[in-house]
N, C-alpha and C. Protein backbone atom coordinates (compact mmCIF):
# COMPACT_ATOMS: atom_id res chain seq x y z
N UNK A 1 0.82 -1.20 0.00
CA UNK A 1 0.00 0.00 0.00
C UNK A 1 0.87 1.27 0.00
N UNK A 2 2.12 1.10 0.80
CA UNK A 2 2.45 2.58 0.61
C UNK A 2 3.60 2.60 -0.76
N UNK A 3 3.82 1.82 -1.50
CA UNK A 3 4.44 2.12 -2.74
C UNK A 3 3.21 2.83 -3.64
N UNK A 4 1.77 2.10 -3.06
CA UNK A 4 1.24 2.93 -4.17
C UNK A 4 0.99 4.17 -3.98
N UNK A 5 0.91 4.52 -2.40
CA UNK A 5 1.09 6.09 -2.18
C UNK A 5 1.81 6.96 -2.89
N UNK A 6 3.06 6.09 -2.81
CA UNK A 6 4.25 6.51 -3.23
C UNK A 6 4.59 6.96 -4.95
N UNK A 7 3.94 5.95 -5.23
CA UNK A 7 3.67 6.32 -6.88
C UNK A 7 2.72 7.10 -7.65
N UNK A 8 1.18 7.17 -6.38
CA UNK A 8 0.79 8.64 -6.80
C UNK A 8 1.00 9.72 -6.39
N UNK A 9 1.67 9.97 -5.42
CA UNK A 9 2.40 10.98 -4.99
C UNK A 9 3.98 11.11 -6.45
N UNK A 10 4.28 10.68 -6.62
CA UNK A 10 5.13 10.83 -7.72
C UNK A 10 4.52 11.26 -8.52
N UNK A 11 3.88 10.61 -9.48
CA UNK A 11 2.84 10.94 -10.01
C UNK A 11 2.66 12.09 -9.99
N UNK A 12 1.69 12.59 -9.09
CA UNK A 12 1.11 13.93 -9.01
C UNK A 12 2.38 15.44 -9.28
N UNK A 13 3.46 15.30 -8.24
CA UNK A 13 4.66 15.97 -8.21
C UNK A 13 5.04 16.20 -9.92
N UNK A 14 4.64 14.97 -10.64
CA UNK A 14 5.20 15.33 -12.32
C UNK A 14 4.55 15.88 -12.89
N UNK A 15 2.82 15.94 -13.04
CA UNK A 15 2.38 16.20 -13.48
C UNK A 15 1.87 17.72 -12.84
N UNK A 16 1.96 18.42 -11.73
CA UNK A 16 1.99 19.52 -11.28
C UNK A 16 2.93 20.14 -11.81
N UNK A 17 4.76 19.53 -11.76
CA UNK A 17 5.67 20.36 -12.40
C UNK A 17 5.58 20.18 -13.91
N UNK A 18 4.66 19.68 -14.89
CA UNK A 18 4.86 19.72 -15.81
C UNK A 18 3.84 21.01 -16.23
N UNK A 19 2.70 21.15 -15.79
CA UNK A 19 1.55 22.09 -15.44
C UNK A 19 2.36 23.50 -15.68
N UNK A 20 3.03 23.57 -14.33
CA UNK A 20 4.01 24.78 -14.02
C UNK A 20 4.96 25.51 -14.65
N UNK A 21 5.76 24.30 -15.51
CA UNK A 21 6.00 24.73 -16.80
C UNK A 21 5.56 25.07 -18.07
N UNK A 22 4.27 24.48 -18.70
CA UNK A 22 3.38 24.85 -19.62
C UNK A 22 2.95 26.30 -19.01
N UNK A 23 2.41 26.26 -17.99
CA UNK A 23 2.00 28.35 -17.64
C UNK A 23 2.92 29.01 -18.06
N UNK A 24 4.28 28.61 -17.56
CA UNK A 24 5.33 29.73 -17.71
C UNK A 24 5.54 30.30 -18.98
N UNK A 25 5.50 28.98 -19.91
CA UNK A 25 5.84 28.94 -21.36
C UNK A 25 4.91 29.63 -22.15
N UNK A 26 3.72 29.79 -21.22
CA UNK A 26 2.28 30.53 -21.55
C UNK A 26 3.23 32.02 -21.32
N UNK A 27 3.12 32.31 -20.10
CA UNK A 27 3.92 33.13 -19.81
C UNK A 27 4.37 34.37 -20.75
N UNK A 28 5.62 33.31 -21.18
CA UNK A 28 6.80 34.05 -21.99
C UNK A 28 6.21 34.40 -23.00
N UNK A 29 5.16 33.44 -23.83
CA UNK A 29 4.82 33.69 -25.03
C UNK A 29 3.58 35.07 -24.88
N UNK A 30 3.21 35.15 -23.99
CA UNK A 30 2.06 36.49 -24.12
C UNK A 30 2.93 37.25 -23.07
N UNK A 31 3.98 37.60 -22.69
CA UNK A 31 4.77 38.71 -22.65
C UNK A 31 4.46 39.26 -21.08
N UNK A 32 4.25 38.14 -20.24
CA UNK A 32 3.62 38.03 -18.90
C UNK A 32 5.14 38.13 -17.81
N UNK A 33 5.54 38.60 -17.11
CA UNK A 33 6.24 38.92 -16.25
C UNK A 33 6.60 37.38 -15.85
N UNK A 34 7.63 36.65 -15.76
CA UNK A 34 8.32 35.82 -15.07
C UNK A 34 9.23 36.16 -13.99
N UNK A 35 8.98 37.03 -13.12
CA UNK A 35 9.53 37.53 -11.94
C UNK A 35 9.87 36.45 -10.76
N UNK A 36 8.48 35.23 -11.16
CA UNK A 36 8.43 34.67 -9.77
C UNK A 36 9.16 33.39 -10.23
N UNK A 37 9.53 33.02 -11.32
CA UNK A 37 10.16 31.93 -11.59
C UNK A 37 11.45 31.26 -10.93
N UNK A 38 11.54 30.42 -10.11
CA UNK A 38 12.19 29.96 -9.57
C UNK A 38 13.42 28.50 -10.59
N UNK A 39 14.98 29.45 -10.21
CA UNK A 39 15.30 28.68 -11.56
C UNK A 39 16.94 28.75 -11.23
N UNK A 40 17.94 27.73 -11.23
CA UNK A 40 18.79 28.07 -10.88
C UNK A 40 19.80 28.99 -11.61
N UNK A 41 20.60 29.87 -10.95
CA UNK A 41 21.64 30.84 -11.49
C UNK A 41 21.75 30.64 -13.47
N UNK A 42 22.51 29.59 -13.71
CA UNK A 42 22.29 29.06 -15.33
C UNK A 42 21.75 29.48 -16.15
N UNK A 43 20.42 28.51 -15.40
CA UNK A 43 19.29 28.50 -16.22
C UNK A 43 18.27 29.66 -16.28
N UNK A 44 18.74 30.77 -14.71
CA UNK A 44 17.90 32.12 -14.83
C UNK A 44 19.08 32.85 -15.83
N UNK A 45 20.02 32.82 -16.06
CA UNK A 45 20.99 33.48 -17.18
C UNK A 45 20.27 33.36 -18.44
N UNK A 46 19.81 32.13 -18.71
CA UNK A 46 19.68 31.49 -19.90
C UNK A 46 18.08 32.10 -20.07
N UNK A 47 17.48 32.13 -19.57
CA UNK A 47 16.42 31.96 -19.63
C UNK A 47 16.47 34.01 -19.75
N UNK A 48 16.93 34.63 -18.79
CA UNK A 48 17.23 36.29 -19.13
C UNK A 48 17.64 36.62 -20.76
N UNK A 49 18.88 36.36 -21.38
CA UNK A 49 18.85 36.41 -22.23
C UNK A 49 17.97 35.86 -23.60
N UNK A 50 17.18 34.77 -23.32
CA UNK A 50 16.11 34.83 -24.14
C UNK A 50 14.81 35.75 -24.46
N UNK A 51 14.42 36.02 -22.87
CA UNK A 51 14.16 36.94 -22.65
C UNK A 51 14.03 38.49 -22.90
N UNK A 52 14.85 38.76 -22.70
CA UNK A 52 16.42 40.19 -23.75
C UNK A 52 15.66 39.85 -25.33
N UNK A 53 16.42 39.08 -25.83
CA UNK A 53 15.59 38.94 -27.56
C UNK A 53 14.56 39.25 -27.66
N UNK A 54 13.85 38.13 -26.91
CA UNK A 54 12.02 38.30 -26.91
C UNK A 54 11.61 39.73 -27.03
N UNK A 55 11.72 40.24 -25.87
CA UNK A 55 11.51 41.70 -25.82
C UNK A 55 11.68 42.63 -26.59
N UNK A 56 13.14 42.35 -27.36
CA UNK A 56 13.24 43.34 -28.23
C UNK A 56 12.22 42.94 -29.75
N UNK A 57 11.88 42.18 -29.79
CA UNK A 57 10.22 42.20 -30.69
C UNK A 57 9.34 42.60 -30.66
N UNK A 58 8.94 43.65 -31.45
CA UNK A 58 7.66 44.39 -31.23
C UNK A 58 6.26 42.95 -31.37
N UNK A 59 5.71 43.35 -31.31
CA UNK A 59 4.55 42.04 -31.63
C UNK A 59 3.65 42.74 -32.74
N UNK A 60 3.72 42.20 -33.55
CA UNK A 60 3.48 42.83 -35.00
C UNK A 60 1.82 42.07 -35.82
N UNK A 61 1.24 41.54 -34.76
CA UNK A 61 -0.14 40.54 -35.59
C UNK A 61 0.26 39.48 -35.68
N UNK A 62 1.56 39.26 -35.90
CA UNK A 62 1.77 37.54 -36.60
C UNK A 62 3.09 37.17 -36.05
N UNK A 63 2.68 36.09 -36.15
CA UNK A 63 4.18 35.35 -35.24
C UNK A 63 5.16 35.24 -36.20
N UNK A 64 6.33 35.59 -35.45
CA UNK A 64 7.65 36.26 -35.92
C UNK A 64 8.37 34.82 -36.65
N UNK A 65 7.69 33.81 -36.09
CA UNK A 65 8.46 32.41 -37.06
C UNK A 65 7.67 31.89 -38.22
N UNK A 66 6.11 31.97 -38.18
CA UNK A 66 5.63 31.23 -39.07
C UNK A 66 5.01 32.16 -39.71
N UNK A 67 4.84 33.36 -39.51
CA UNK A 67 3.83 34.35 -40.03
C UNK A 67 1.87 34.09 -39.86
N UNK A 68 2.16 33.28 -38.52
CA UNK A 68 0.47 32.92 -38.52
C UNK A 68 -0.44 34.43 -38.15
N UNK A 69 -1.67 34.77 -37.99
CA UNK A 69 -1.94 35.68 -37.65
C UNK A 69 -2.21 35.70 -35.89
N UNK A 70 -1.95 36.21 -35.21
CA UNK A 70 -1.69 36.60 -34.00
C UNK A 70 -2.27 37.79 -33.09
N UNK A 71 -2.84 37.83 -32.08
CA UNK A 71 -3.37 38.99 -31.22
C UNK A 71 -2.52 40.10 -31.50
N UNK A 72 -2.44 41.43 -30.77
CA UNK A 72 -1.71 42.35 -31.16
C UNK A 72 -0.64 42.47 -29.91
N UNK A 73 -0.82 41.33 -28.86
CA UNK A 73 0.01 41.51 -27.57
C UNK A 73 1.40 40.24 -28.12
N UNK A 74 1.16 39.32 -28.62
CA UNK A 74 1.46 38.04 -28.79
C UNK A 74 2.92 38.04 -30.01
N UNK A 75 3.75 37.68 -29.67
CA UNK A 75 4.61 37.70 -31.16
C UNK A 75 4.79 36.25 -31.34
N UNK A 76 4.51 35.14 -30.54
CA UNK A 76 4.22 34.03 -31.34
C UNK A 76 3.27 33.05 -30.97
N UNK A 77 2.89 32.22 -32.05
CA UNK A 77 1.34 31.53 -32.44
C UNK A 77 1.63 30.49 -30.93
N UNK A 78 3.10 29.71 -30.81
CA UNK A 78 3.06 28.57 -29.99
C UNK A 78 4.05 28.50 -29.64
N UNK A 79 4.08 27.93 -28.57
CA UNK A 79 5.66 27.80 -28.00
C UNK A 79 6.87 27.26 -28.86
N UNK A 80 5.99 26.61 -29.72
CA UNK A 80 7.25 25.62 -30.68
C UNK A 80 7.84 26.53 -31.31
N UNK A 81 7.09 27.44 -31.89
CA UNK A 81 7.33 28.62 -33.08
C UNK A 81 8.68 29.01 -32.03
N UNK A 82 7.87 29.59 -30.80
CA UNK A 82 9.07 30.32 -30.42
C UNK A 82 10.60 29.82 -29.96
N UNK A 83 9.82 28.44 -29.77
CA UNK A 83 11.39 27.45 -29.34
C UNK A 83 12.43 27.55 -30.33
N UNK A 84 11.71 27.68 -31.94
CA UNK A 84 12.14 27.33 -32.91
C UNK A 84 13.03 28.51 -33.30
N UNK A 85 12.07 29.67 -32.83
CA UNK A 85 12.90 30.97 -33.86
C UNK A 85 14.16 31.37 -32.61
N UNK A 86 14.23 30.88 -31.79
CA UNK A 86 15.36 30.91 -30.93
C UNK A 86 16.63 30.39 -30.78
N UNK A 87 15.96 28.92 -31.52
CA UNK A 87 16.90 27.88 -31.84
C UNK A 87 17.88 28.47 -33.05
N UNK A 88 16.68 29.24 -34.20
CA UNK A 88 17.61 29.62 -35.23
C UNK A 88 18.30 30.97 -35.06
N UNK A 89 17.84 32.00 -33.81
CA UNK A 89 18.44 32.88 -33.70
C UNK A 89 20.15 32.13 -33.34
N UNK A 90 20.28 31.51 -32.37
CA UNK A 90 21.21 30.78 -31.71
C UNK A 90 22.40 30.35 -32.79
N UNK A 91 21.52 29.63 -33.77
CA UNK A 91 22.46 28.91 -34.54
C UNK A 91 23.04 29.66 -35.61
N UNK A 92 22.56 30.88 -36.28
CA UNK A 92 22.91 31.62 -37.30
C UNK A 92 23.34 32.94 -36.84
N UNK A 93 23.32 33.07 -35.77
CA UNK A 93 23.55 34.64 -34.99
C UNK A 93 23.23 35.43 -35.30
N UNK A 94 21.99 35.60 -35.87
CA UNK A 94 20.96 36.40 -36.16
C UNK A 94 20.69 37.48 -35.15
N UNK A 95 20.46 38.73 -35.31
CA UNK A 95 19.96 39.98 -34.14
C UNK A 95 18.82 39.83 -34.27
N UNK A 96 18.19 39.35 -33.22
CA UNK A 96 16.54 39.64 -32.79
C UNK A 96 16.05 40.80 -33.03
């Protein structure tokens, strides 16, 4: 009995932190303050300078990777878009 505690308590812990991360990612993409994000030194570096880019994008109707049409707060359609146009900022050294 208590392994199975144990395994929905696991359980739950993954699927809460997976939750927690989808908001954030909500977050970033509608231009929502990540102040409270809890994240180590690194990964708050890493995560600042993406950040830094992001920002410097006006949000223009349409998302800046696929050209979908978009709210007027929003510069991209989905997180992937934005994973993506980051990935290629990264790799081609492109200025945001």
């Amino acid at each position: 009995m208590t392994n199975v505690i144990k395994q929905v308590r696991h359980e739950l812990m993954r699927d809460t932190s997976r939750i927690q991360l989808q908001n954030q990612e909500e977050d970033m993409i509608e231009g929502r303050s990540t102040s409270d994000l809890q994240a180590p030194p690194s990964a708050a570096k890493a995560v600042g300078c993406q950040m830094e880019r992001l920002n410097r994008l006006q949000p223009k109707g349409s998302c800046w990777y696929c050209d979908q049409p978009v709210d007027s707060v929003r510069r991209f359609c989905s997180s992937a878009c934005r994973a993506d146009y980051l990935e290629e900022e990264e790799e081609f050294g492109g200025d945001a």
